[in-house]
C-alpha atoms as a PDB file:
ATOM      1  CA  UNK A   1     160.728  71.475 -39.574  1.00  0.00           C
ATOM      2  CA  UNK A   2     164.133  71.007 -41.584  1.00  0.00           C
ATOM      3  CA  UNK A   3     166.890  73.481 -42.388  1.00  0.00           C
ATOM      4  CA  UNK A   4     169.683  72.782 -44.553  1.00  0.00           C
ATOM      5  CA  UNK A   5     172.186  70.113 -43.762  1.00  0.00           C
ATOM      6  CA  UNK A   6     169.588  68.604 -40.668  1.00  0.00           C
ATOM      7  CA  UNK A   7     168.906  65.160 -40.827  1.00  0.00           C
ATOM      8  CA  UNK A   8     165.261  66.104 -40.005  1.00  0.00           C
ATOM      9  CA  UNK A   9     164.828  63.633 -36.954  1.00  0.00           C
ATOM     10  CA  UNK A  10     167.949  64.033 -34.589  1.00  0.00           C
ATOM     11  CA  UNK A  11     169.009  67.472 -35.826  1.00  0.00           C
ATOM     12  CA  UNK A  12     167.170  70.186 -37.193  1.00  0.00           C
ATOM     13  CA  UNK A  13     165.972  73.927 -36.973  1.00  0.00           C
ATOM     14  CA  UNK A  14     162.650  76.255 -37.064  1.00  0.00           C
ATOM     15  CA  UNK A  15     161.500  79.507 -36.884  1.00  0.00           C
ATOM     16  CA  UNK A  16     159.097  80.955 -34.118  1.00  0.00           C
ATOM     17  CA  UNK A  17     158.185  84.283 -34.367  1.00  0.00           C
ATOM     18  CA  UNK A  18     161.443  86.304 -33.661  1.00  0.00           C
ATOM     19  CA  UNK A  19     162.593  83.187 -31.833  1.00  0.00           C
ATOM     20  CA  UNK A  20     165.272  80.404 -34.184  1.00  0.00           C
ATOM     21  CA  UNK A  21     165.168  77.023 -32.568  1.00  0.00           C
ATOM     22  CA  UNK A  22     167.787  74.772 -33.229  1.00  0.00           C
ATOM     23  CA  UNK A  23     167.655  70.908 -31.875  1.00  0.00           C
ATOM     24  CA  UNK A  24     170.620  69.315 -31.618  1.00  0.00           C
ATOM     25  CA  UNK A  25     171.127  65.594 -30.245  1.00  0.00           C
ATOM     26  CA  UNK A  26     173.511  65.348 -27.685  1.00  0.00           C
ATOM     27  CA  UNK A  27     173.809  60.858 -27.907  1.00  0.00           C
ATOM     28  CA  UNK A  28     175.335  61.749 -31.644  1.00  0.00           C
ATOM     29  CA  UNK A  29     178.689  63.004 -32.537  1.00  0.00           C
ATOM     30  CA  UNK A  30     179.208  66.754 -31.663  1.00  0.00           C
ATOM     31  CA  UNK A  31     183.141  66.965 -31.273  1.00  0.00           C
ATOM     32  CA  UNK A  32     184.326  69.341 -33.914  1.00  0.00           C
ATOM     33  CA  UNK A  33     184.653  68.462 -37.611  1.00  0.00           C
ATOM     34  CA  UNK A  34     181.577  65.801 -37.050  1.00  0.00           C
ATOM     35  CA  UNK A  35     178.415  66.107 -39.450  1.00  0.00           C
ATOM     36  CA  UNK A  36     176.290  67.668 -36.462  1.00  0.00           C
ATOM     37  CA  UNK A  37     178.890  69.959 -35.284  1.00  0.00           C
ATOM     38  CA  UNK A  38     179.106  71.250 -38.497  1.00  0.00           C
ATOM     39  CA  UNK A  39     175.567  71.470 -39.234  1.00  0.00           C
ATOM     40  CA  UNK A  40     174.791  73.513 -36.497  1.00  0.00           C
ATOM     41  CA  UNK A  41     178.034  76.122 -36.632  1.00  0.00           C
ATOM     42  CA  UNK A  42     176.170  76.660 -40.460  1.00  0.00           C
ATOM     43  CA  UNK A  43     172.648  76.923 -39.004  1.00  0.00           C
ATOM     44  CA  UNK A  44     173.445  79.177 -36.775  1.00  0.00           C
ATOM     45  CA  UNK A  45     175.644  81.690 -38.392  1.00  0.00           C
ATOM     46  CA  UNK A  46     173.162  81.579 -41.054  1.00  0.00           C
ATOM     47  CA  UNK A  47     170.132  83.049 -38.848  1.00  0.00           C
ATOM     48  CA  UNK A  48     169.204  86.552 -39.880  1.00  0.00           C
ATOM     49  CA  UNK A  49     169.092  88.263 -36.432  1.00  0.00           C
ATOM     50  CA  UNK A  50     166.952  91.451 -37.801  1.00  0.00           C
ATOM     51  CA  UNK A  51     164.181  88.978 -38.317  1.00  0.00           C
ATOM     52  CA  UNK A  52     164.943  86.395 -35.473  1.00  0.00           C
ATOM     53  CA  UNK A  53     167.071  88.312 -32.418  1.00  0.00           C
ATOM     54  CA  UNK A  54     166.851  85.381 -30.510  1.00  0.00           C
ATOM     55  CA  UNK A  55     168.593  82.158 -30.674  1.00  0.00           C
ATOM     56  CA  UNK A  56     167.824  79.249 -28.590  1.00  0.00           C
ATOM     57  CA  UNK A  57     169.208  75.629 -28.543  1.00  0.00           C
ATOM     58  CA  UNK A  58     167.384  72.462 -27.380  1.00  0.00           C
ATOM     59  CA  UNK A  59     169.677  69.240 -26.714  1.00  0.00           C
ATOM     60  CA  UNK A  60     168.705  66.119 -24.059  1.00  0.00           C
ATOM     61  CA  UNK A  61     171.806  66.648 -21.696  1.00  0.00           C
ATOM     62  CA  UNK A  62     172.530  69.547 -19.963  1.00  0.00           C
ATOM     63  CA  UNK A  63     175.980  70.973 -20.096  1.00  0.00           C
ATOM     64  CA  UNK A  64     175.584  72.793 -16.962  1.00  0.00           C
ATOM     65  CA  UNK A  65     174.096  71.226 -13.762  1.00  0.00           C
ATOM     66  CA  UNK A  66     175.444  71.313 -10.571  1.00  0.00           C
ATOM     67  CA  UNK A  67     173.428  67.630  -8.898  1.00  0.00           C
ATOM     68  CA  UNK A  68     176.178  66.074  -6.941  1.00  0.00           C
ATOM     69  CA  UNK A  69     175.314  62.420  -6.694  1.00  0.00           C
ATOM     70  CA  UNK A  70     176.172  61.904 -10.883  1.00  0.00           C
ATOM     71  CA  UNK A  71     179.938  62.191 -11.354  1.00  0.00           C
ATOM     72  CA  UNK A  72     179.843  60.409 -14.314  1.00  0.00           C
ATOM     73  CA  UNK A  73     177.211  62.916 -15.928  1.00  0.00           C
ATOM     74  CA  UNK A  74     178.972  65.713 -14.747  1.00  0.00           C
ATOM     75  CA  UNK A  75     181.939  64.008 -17.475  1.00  0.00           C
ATOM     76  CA  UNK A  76     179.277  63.900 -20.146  1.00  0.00           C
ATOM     77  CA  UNK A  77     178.331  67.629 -19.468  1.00  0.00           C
ATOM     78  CA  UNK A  78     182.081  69.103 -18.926  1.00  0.00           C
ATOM     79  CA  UNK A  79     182.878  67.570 -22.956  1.00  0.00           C
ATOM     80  CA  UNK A  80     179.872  68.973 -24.055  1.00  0.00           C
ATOM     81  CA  UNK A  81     180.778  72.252 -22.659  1.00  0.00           C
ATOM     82  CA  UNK A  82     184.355  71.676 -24.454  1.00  0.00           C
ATOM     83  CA  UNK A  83     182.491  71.251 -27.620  1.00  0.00           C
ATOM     84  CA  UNK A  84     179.577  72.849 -27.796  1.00  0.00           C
ATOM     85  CA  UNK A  85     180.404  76.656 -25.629  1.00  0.00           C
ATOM     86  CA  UNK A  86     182.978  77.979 -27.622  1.00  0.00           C
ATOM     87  CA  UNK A  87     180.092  77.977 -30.159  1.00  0.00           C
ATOM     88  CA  UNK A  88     177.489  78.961 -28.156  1.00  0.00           C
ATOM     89  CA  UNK A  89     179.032  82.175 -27.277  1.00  0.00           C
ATOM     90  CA  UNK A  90     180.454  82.654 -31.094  1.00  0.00           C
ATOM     91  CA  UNK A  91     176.388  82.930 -32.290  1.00  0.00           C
ATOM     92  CA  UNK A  92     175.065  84.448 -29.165  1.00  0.00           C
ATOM     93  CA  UNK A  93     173.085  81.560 -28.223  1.00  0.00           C
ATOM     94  CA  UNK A  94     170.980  83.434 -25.487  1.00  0.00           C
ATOM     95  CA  UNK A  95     169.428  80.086 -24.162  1.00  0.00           C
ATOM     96  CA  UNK A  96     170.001  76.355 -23.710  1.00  0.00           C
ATOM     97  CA  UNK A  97     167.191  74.143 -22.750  1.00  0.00           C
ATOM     98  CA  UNK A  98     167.703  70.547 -21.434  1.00  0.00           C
ATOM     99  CA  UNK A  99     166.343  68.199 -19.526  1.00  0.00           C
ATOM    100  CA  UNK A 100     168.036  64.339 -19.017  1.00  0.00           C
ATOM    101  CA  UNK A 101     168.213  65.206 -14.812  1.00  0.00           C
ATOM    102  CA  UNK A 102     164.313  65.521 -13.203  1.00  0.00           C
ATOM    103  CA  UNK A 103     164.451  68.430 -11.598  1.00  0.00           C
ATOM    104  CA  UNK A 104     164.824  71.977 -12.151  1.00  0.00           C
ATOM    105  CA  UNK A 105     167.846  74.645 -12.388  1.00  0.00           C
ATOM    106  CA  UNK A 106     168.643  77.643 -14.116  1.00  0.00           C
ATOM    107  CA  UNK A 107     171.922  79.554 -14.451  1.00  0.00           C
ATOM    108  CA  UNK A 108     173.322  82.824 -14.904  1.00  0.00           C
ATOM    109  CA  UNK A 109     174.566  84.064 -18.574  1.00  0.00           C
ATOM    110  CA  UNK A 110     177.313  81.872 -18.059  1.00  0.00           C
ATOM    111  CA  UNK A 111     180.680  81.051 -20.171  1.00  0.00           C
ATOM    112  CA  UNK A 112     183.616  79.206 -19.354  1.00  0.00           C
ATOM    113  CA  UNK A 113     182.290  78.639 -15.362  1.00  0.00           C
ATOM    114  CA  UNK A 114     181.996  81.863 -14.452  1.00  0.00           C
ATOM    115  CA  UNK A 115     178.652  84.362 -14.750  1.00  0.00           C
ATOM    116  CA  UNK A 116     179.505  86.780 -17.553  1.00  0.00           C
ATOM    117  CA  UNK A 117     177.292  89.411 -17.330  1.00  0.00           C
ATOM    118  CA  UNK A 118     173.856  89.972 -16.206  1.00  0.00           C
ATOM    119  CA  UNK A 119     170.435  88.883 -17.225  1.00  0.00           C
ATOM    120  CA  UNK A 120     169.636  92.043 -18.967  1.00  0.00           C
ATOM    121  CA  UNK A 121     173.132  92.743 -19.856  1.00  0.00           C
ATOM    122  CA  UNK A 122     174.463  89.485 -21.403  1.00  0.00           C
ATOM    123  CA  UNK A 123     178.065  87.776 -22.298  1.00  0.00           C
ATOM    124  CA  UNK A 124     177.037  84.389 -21.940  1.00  0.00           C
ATOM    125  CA  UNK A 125     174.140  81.819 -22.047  1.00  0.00           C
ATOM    126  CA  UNK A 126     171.619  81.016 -19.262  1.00  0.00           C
ATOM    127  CA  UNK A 127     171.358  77.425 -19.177  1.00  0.00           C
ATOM    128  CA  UNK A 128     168.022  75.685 -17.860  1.00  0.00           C
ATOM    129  CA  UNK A 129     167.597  72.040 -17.299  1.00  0.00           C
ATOM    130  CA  UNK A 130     163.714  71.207 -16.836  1.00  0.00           C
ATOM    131  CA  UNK A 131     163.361  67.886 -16.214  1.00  0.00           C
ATOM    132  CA  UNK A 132     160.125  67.803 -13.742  1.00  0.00           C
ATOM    133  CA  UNK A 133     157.937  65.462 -15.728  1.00  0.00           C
ATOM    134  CA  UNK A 134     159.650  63.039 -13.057  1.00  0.00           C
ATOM    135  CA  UNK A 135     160.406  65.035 -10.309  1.00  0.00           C
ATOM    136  CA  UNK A 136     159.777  61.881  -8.149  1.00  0.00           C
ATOM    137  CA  UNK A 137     162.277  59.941  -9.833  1.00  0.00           C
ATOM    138  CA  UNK A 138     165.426  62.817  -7.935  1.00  0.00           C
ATOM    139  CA  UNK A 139     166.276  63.585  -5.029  1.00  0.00           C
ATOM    140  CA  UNK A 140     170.169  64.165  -5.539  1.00  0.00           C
ATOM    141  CA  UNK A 141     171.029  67.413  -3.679  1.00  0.00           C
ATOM    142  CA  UNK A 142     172.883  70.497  -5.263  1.00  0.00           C
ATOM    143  CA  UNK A 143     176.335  71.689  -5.127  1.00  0.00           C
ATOM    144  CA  UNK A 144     174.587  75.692  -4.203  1.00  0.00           C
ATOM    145  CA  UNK A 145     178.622  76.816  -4.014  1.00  0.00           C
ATOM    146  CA  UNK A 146     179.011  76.704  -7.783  1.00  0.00           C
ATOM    147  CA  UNK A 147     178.855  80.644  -8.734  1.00  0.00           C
ATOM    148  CA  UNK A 148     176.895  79.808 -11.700  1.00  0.00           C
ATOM    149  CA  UNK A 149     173.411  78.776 -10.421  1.00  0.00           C
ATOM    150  CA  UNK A 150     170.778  80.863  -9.725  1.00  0.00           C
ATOM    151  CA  UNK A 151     167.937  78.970  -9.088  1.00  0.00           C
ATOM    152  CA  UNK A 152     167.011  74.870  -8.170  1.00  0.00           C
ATOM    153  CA  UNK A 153     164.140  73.065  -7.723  1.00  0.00           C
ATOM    154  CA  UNK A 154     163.742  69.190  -6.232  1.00  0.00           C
ATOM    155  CA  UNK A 155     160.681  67.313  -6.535  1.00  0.00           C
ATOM    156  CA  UNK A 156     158.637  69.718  -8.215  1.00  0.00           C
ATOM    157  CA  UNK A 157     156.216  68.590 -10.983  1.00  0.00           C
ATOM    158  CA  UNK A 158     156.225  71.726 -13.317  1.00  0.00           C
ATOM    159  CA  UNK A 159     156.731  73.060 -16.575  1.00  0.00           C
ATOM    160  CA  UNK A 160     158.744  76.080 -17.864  1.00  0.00           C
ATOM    161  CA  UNK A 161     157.229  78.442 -20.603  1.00  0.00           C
ATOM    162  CA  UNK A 162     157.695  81.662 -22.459  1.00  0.00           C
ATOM    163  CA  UNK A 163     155.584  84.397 -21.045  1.00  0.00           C
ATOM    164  CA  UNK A 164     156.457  87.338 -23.291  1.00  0.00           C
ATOM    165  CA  UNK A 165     159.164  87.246 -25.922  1.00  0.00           C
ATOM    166  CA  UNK A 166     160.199  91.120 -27.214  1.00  0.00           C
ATOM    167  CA  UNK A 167     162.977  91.654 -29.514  1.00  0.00           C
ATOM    168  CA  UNK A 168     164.819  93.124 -26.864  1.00  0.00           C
ATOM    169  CA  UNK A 169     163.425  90.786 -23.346  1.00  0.00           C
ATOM    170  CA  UNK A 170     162.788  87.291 -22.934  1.00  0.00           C
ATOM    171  CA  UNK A 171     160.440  86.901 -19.704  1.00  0.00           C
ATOM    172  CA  UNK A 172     159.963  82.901 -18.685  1.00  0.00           C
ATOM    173  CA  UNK A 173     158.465  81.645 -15.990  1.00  0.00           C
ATOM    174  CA  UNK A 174     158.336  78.109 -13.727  1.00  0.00           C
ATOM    175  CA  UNK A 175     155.364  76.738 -12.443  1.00  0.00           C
ATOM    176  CA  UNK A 176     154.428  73.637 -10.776  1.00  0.00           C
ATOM    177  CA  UNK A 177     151.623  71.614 -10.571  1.00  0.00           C
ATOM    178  CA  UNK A 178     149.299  73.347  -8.249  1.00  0.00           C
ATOM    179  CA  UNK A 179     149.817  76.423 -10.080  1.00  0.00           C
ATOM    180  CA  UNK A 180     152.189  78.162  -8.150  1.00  0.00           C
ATOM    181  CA  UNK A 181     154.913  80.609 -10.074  1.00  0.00           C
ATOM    182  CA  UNK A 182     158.488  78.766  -8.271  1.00  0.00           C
ATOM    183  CA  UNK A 183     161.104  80.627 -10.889  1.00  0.00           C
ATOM    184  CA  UNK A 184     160.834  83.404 -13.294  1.00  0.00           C
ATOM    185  CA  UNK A 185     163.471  85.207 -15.053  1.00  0.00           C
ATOM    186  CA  UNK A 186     163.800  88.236 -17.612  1.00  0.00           C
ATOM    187  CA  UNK A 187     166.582  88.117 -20.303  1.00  0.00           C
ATOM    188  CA  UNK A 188     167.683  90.661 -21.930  1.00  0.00           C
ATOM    189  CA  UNK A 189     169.379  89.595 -25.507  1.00  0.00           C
ATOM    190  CA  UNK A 190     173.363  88.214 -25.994  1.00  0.00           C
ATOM    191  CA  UNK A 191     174.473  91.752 -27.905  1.00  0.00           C
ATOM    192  CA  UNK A 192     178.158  91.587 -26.752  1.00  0.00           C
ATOM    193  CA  UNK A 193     180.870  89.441 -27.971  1.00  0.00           C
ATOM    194  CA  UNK A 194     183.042  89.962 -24.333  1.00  0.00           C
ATOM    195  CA  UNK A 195     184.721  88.292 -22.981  1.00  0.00           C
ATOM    196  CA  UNK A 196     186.138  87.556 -26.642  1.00  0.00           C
ATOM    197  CA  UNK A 197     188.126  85.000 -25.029  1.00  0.00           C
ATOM    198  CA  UNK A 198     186.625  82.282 -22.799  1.00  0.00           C
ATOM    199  CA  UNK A 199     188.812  79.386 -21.090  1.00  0.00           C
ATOM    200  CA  UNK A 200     187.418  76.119 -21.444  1.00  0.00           C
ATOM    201  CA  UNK A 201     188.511  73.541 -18.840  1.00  0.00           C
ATOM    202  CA  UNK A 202     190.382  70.983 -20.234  1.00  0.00           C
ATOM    203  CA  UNK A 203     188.836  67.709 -19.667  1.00  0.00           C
ATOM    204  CA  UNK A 204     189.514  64.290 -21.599  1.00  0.00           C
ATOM    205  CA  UNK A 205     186.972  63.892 -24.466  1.00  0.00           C
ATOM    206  CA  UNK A 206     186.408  60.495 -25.324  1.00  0.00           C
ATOM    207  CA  UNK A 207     187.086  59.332 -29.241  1.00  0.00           C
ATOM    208  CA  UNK A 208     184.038  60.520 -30.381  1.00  0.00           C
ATOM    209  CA  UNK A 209     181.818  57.958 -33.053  1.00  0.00           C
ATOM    210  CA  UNK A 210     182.178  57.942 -36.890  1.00  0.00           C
ATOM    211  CA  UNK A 211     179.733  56.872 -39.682  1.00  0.00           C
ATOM    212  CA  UNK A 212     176.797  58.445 -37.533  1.00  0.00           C
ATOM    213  CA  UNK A 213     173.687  58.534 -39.573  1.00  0.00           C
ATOM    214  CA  UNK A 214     173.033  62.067 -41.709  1.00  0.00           C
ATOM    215  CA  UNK A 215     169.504  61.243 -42.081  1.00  0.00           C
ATOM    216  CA  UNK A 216     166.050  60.367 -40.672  1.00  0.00           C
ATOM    217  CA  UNK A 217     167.242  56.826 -40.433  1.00  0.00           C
ATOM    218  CA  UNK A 218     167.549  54.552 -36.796  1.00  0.00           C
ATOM    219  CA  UNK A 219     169.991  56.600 -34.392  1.00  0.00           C
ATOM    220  CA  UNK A 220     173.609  55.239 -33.486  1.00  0.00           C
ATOM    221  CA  UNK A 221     174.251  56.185 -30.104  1.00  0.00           C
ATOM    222  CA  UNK A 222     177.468  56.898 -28.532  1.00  0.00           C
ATOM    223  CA  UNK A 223     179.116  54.542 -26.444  1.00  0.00           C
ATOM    224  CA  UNK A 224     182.138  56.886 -25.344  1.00  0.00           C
ATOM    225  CA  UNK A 225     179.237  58.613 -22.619  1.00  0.00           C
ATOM    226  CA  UNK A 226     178.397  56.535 -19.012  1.00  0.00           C
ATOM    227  CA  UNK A 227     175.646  54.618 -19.161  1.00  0.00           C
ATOM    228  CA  UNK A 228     175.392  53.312 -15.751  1.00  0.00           C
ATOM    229  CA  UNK A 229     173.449  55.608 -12.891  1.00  0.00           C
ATOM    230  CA  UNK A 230     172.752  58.278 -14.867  1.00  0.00           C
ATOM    231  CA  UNK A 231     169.484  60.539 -14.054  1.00  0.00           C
ATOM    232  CA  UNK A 232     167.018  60.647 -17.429  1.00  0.00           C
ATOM    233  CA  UNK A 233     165.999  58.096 -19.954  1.00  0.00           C
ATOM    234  CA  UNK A 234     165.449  58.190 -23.663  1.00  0.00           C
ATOM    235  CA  UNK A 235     167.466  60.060 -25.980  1.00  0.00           C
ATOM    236  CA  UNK A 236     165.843  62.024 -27.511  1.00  0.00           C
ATOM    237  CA  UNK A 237     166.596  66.445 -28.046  1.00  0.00           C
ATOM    238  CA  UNK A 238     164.170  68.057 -25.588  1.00  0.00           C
ATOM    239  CA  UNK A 239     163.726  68.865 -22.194  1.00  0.00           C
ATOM    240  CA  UNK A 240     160.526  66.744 -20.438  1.00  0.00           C
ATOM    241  CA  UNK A 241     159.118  69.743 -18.216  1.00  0.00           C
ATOM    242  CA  UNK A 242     159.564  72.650 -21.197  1.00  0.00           C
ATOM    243  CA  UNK A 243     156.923  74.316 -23.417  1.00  0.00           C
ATOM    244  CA  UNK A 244     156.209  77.307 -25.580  1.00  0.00           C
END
């Protein structure tokens, strides 16, 4: 799959059916102005939504997850949200798969903290992070007080996949390894632009990396992210427990 601008490896888009994937690499530079950044602002204002009503982004580390043994993750995730939500909510990104933690948890359409919106009635993006290839490898508990998560799973093996995709609902469903449905959720699509104005929380981004590769050549990772404790390996885009 390539798309204009992608580098083909790290970064780069495809059409399903009425669904527009776009992979993104969150251990490159995403801070605004950077080659990715830019890249994916273009690829996703370009997507003609009368043929693909959906949008959906695929990245390694989730920008919302509410674990509470990770403090240093919950950095990486808080300047992703800085950089990435503001344009997230610009395209109507309905959905943002990740993976990085092994477990399981979806959101609410969410923006800026807060639920905006409903399922059916969207101002925001749900945010999944389906990491359950190694469920065995967490046991960190959730924060369940954050108003943004609606459903977690620990130690579950499972997988998360599309079960009907309409041009006006999204149904997907969670299931683990015996078989048995543990999550399912129906979206309706991202139509409104409110709230036009979202806060961000100000957090302190670190100087993000220059001279990062433009194409399929051997990755230079960030350094600015934590590297000690943190919950997945590898670094590549998608989520370990996700399929279509």
């Amino acid at each position: 799959p390539n798309s204009t601008g992608s580098n083909s490896v790290f970064w780069y888009s495809h059409h399903l059916g009425n669904v527009h994937f776009t992979y993104i690499s969150t251990e490159h530079d995403l801070s605004p102005g950077s080659t990715q950044y830019q890249w994916l602002d273009s690829d996703l204002a370009a997507v003609d939504s009368s043929a693909q009503p959906w949008k959906v982004v695929v990245g390694h580390r989730p920008i919302y997850n509410s674990q509470t043994n990770w403090t240093s993750e919950t950095k990486v995730g808080k300047a992703l949200q800085q950089r990435l939500e503001p344009l997230f909510l610009k395209h109507k990104v309905s959905v943002y798969f990740a993976g990085h933690y092994h477990s399981y948890q979806r959101s609410c359409p969410v923006a800026g903290n807060k639920c905006a919106g409903t399922e059916m009635k969207p101002h925001g993006t749900v945010h999944f992070t389906v990491g359950t290839a190694g469920a065995k490898f967490s046991s960190s508990p959730y924060d369940e007080t954050v108003g943004w998560s609606r459903k977690t799973l620990l130690l579950n093996y499972g997988y998360l996949a599309f079960q009907t995709v309409s041009s006006t609902t999204m149904k997907l469903a969670f299931t683990d390894i015996d078989g048995v449905q543990k999550d399912s959720v129906t979206l309706g699509r991202f139509l409104e632009l409110e709230p036009t104005t979202v806060p961000i929380p100000t957090t302190t981004v670190p100087t993000p990396a220059t001279n990062l590769p433009t194409h399929a050549t051997e990755p230079t990772y960030k350094t600015d992210f934590p590297t000690k404790g943190h919950e997945g390996g590898g670094g590549g885009g998608g989520s370990s427990g996700m399929c279509s």
